[in-house]
PDB file of N, CA and C in Angstrom:
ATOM      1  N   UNK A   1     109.953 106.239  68.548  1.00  0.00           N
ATOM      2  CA  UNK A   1     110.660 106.264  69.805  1.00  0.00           C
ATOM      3  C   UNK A   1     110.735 104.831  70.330  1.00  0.00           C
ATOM      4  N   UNK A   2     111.923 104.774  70.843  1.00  0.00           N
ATOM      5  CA  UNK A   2     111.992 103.186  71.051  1.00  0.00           C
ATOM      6  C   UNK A   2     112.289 102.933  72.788  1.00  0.00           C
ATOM      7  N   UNK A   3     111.017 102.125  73.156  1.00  0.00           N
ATOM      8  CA  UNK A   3     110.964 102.141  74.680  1.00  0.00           C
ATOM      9  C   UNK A   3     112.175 101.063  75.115  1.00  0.00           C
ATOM     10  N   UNK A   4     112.842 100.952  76.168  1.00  0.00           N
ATOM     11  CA  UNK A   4     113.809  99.995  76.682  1.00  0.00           C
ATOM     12  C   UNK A   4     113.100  99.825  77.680  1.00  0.00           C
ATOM     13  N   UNK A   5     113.185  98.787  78.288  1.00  0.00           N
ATOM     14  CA  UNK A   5     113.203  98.105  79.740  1.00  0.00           C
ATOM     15  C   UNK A   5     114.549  98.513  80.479  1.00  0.00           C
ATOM     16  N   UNK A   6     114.115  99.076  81.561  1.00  0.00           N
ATOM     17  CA  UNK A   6     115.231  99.338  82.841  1.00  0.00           C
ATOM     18  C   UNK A   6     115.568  97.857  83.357  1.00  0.00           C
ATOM     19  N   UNK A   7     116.923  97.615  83.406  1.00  0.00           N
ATOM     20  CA  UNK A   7     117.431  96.294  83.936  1.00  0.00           C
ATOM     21  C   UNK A   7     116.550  95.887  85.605  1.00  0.00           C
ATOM     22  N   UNK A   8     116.275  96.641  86.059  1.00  0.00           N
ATOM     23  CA  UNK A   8     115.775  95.486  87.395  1.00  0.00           C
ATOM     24  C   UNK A   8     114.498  95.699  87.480  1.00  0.00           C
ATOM     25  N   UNK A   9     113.645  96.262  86.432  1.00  0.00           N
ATOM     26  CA  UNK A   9     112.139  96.045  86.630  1.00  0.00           C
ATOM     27  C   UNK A   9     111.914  94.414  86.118  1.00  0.00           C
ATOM     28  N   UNK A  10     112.714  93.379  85.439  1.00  0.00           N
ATOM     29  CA  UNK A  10     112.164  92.000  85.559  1.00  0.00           C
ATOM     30  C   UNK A  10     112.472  91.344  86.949  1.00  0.00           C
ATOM     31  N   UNK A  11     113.309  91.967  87.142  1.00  0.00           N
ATOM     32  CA  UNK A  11     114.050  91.263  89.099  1.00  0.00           C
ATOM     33  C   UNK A  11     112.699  91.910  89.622  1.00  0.00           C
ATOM     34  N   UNK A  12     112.042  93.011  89.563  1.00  0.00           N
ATOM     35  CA  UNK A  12     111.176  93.464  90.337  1.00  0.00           C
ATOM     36  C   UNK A  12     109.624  93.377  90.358  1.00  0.00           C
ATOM     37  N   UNK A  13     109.545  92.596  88.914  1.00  0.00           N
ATOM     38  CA  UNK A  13     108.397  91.723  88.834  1.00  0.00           C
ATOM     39  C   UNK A  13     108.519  90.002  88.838  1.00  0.00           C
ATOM     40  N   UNK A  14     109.425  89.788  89.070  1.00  0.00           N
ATOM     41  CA  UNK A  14     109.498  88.552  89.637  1.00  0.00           C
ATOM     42  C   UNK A  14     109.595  88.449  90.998  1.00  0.00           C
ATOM     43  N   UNK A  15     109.650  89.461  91.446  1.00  0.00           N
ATOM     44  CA  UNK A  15     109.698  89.722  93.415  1.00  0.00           C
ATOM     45  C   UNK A  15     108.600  89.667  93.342  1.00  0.00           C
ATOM     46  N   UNK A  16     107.571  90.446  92.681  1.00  0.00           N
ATOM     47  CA  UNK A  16     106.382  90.633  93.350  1.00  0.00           C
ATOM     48  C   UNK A  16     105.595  89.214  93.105  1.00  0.00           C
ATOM     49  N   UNK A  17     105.882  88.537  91.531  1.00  0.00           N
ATOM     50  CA  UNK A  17     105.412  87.236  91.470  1.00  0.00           C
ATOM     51  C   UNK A  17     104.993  86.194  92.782  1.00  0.00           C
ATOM     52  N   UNK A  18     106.939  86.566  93.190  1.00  0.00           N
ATOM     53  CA  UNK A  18     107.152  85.528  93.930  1.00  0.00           C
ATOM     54  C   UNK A  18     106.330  85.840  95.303  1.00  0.00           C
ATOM     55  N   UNK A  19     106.248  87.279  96.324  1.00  0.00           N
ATOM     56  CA  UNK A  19     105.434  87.231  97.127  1.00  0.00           C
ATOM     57  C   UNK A  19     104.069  86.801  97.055  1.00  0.00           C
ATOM     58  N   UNK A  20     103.560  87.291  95.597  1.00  0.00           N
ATOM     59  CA  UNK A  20     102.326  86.658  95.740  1.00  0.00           C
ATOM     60  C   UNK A  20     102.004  85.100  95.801  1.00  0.00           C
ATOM     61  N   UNK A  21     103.167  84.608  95.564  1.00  0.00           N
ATOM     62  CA  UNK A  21     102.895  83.113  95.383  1.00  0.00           C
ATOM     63  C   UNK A  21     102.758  82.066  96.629  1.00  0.00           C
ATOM     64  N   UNK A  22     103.723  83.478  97.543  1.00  0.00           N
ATOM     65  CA  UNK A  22     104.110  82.703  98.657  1.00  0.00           C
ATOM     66  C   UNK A  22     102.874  82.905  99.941  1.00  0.00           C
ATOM     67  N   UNK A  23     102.300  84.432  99.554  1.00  0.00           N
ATOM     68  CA  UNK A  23     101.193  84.284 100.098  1.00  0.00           C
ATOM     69  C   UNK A  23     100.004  83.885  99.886  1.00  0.00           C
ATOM     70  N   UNK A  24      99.567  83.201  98.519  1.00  0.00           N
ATOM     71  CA  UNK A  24      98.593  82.429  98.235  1.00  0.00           C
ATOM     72  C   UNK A  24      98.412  80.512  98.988  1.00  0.00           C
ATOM     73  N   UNK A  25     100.249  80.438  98.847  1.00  0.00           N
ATOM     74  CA  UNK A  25     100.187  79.059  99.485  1.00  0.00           C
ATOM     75  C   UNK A  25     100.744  78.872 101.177  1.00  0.00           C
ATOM     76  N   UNK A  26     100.371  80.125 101.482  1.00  0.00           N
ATOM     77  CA  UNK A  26     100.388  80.274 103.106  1.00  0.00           C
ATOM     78  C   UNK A  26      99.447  79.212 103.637  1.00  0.00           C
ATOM     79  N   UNK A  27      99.537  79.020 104.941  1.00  0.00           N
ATOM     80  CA  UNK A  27      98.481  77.996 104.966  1.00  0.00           C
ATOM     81  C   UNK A  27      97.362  78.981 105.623  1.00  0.00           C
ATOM     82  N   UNK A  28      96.388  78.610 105.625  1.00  0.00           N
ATOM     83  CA  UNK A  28      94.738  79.678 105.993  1.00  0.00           C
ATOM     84  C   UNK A  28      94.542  79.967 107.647  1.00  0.00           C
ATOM     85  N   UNK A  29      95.203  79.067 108.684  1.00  0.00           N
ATOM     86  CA  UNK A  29      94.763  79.383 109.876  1.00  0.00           C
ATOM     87  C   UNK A  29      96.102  80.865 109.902  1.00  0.00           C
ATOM     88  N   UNK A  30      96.444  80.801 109.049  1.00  0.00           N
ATOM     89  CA  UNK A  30      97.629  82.268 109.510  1.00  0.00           C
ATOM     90  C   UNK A  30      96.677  83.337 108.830  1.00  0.00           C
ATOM     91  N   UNK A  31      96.039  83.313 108.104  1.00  0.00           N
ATOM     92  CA  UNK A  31      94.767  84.326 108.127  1.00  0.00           C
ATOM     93  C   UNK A  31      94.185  84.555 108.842  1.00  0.00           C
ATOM     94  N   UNK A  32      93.415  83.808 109.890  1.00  0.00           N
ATOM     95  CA  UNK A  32      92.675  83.237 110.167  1.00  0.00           C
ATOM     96  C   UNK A  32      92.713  84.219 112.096  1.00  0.00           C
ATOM     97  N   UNK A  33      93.927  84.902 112.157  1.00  0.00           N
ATOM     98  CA  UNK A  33      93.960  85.382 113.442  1.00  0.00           C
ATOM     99  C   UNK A  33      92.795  86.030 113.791  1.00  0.00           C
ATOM    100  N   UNK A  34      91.915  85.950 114.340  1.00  0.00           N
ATOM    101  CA  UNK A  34      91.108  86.536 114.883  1.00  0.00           C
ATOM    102  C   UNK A  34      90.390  87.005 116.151  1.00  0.00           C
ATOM    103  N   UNK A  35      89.464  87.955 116.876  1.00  0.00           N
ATOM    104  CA  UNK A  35      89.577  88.658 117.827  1.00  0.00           C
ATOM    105  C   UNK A  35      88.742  87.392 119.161  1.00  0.00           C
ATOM    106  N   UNK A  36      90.063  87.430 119.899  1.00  0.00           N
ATOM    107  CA  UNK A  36      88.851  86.197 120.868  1.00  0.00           C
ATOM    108  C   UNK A  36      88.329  86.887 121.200  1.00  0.00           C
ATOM    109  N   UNK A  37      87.536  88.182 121.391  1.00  0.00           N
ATOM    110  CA  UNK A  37      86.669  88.550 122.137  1.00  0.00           C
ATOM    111  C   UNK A  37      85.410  88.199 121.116  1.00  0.00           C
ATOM    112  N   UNK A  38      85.105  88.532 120.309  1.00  0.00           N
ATOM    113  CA  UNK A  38      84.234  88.793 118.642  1.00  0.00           C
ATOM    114  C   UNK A  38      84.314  86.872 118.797  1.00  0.00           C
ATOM    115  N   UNK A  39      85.138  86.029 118.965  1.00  0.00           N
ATOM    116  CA  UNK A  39      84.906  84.668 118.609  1.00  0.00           C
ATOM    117  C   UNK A  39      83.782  84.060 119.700  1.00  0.00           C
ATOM    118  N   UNK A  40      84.504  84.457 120.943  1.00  0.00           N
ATOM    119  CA  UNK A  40      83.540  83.944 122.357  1.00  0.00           C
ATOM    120  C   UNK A  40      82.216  84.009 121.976  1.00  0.00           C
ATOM    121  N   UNK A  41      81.961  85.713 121.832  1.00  0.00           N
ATOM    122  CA  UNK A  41      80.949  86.405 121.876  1.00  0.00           C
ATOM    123  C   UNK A  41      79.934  85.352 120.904  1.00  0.00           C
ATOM    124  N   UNK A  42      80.515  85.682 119.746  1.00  0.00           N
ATOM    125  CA  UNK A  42      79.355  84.592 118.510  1.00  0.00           C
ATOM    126  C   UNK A  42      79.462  83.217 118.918  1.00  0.00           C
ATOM    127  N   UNK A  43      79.995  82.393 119.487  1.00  0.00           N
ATOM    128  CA  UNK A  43      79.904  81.325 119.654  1.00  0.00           C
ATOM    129  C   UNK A  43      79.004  80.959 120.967  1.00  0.00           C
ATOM    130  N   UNK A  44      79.031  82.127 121.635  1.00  0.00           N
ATOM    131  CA  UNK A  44      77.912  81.684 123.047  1.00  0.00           C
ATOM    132  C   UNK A  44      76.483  82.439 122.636  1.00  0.00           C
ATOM    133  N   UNK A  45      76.265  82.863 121.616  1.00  0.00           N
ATOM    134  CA  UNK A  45      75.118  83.417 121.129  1.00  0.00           C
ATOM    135  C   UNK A  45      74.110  82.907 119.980  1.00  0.00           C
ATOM    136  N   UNK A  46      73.095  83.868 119.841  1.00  0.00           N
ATOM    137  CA  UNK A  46      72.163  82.845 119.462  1.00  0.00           C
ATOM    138  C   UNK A  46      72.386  83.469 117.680  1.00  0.00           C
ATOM    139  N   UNK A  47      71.046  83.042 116.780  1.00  0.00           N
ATOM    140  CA  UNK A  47      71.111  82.736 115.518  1.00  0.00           C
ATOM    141  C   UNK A  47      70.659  84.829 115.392  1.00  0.00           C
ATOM    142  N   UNK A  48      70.258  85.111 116.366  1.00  0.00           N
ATOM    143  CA  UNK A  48      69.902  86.832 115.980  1.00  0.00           C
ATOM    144  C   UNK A  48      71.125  87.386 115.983  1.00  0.00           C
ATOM    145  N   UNK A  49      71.832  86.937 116.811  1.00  0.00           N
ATOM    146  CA  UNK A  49      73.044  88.254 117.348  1.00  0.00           C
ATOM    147  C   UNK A  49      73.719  87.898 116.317  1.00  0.00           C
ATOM    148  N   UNK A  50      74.049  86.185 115.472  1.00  0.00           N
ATOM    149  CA  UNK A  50      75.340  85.982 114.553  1.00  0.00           C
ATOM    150  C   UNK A  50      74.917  86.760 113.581  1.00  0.00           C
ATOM    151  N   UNK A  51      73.454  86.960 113.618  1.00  0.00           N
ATOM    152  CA  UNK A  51      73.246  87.837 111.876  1.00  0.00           C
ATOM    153  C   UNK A  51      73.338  89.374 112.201  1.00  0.00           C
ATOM    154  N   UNK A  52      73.436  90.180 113.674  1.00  0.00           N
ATOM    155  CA  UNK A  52      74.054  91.318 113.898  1.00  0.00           C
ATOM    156  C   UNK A  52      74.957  90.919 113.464  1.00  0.00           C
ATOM    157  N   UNK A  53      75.864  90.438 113.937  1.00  0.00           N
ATOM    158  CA  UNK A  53      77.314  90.097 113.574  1.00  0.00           C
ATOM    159  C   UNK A  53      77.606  90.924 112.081  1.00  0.00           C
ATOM    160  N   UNK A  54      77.246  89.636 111.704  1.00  0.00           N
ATOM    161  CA  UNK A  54      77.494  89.491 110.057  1.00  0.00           C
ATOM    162  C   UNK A  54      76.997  91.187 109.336  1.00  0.00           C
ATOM    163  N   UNK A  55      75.716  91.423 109.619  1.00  0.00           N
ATOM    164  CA  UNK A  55      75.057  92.794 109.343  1.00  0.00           C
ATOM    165  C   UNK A  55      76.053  94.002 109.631  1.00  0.00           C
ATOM    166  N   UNK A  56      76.934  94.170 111.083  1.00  0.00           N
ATOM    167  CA  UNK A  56      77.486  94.579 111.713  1.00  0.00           C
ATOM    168  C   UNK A  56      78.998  95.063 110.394  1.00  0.00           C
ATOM    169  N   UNK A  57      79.292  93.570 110.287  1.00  0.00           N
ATOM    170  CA  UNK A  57      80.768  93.581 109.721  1.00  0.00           C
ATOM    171  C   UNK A  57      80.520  93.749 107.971  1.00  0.00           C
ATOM    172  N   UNK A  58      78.982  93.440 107.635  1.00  0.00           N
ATOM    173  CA  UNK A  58      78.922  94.370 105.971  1.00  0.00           C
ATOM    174  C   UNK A  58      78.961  96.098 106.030  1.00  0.00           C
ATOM    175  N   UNK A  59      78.077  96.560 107.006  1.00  0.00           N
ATOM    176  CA  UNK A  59      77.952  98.156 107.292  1.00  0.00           C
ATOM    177  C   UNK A  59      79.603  98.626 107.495  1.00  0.00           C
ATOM    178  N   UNK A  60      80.616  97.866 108.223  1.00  0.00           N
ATOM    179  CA  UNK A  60      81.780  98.330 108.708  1.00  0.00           C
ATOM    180  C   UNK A  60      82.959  98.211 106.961  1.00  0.00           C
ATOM    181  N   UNK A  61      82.448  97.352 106.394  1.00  0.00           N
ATOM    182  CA  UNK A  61      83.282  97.467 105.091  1.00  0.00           C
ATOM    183  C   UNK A  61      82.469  98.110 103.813  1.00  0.00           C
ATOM    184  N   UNK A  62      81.611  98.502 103.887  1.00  0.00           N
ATOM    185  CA  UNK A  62      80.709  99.145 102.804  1.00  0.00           C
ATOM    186  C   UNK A  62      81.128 101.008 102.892  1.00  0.00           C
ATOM    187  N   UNK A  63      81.402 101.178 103.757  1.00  0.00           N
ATOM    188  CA  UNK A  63      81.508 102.780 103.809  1.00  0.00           C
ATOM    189  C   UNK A  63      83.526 102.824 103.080  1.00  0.00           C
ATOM    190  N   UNK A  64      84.067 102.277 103.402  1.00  0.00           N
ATOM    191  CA  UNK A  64      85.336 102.556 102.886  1.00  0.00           C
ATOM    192  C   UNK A  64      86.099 101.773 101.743  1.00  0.00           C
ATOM    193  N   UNK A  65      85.222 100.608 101.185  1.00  0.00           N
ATOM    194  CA  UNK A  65      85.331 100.037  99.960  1.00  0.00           C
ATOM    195  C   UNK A  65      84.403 101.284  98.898  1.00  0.00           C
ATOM    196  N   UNK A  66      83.447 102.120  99.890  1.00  0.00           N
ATOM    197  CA  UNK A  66      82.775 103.415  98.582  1.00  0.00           C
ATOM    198  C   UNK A  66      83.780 104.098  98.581  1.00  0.00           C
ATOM    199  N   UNK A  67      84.375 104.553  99.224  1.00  0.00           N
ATOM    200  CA  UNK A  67      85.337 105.451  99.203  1.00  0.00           C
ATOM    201  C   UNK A  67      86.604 105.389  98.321  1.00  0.00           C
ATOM    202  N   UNK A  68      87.132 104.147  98.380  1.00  0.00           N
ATOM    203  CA  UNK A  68      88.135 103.665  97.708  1.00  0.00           C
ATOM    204  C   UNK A  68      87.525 104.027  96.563  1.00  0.00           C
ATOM    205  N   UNK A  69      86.507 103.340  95.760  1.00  0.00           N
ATOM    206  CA  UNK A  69      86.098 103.462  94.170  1.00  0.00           C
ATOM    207  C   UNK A  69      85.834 104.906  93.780  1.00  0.00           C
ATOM    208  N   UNK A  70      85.352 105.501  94.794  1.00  0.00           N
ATOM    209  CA  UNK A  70      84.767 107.281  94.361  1.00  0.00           C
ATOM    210  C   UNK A  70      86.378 107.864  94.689  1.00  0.00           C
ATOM    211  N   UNK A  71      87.422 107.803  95.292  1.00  0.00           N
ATOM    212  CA  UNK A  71      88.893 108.057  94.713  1.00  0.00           C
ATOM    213  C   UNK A  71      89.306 107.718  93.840  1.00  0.00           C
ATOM    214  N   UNK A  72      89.305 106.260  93.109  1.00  0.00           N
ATOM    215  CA  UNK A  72      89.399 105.483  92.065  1.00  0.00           C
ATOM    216  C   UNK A  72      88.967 106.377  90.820  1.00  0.00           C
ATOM    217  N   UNK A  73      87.806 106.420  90.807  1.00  0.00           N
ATOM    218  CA  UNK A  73      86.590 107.075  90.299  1.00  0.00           C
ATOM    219  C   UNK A  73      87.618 108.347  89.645  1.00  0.00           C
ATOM    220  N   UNK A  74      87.525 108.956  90.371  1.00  0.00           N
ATOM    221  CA  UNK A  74      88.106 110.921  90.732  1.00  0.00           C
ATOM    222  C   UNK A  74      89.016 110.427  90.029  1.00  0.00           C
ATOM    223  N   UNK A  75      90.117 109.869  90.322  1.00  0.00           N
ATOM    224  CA  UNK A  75      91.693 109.956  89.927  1.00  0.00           C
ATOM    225  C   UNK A  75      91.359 109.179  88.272  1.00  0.00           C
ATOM    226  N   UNK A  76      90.823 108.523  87.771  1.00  0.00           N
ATOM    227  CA  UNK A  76      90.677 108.116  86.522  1.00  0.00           C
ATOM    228  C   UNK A  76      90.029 109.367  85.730  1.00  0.00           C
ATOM    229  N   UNK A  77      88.984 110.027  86.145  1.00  0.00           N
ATOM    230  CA  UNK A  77      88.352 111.192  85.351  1.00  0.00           C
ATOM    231  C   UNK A  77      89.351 112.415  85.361  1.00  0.00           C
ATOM    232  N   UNK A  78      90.004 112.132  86.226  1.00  0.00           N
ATOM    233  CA  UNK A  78      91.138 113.642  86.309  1.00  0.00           C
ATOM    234  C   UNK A  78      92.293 113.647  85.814  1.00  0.00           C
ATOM    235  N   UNK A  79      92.616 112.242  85.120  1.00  0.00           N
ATOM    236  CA  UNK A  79      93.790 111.960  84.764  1.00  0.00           C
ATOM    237  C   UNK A  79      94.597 112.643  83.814  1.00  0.00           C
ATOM    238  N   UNK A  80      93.667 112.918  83.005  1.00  0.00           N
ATOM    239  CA  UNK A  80      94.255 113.918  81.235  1.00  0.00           C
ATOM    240  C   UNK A  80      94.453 115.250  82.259  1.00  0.00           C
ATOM    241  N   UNK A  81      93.589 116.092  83.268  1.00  0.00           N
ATOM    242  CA  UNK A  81      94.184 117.262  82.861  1.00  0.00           C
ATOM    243  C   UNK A  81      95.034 117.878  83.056  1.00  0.00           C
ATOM    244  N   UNK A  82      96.211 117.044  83.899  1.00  0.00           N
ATOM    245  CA  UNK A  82      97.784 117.489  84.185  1.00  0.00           C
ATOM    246  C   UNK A  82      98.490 117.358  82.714  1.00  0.00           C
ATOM    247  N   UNK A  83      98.231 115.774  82.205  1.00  0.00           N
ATOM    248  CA  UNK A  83      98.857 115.793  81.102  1.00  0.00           C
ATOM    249  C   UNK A  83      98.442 116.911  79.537  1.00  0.00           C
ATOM    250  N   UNK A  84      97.340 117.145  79.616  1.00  0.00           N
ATOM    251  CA  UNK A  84      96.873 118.237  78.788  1.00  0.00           C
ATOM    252  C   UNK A  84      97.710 119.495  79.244  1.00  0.00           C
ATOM    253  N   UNK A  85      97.991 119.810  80.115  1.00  0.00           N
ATOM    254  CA  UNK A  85      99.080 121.638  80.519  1.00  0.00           C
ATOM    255  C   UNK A  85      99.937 121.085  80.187  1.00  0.00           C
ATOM    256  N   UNK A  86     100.708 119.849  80.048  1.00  0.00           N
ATOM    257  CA  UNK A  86     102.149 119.593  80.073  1.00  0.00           C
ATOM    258  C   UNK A  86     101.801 119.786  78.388  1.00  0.00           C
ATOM    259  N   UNK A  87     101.410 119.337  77.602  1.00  0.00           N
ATOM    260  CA  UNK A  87     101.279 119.123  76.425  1.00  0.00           C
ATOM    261  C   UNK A  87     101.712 120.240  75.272  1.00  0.00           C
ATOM    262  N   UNK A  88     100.706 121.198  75.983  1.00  0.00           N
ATOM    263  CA  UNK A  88     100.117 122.449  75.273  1.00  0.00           C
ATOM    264  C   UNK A  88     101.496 123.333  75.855  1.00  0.00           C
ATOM    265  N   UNK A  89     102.024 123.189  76.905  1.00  0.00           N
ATOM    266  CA  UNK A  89     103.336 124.171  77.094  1.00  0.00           C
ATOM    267  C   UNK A  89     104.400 123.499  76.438  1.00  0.00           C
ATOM    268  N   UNK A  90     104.646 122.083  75.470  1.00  0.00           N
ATOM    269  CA  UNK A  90     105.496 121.340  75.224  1.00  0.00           C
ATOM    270  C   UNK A  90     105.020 122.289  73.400  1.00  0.00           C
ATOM    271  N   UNK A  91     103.947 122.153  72.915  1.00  0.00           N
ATOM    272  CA  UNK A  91     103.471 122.529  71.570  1.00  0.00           C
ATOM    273  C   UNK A  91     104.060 124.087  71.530  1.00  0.00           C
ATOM    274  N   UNK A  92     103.847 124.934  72.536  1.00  0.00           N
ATOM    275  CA  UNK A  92     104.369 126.428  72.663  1.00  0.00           C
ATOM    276  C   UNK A  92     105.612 126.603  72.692  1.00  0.00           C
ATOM    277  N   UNK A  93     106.185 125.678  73.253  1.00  0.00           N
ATOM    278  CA  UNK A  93     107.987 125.642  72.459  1.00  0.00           C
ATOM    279  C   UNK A  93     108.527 125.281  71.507  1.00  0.00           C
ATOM    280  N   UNK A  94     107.655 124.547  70.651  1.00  0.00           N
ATOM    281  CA  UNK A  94     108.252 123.878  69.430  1.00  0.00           C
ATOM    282  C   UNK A  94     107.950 125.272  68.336  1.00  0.00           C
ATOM    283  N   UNK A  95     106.888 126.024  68.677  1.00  0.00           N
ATOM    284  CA  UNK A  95     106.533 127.277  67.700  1.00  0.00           C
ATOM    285  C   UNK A  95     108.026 128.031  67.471  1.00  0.00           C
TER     286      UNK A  95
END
């Protein structure tokens, strides 16, 4: 069986090239927006509260970066068994 390329999937990986390129050489303070309230706060405080801080903002990304991988996870182990029914009803017609 002989695979072809659809004409605008190279236009459509060169789009994505190109966004990524353009957001790598963004310049960093446009990242960089952040909450003046959360800036004040750590900057008029002492060396305990910046390591709440910091403690604060690992606990707040640790619960939904697990989540992401245990979906990740799921959807990789579950992958064959749609394609396994399609298979076996594709083999029952060729009989």
């Amino acid at each position: 069986m002989k695979v072809t390329m659809k004409p605008w999937r190279p236009i459509a990986i060169g789009g994505i090239a190109l966004v990524g390129l353009i957001i790598l050489l963004a310049p960093m303070p446009a990242f960089a927006q952040s909450c003046a309230l959360c800036y004040t706060q750590a900057a008029a405080s002492g060396a305990r509260m910046i390591q709440a801080l910091k403690s604060g903002i690992l606990i707040l990304i640790a619960p939904p970066t697990l989540m992401t991988v245990g979906v990740i996870f799921v959807c990789y182990r579950k992958r064959n068994q749609t394609r396994d029914g399609d298979d076996s009803q594709d083999k029952d017609k060729n009989w």
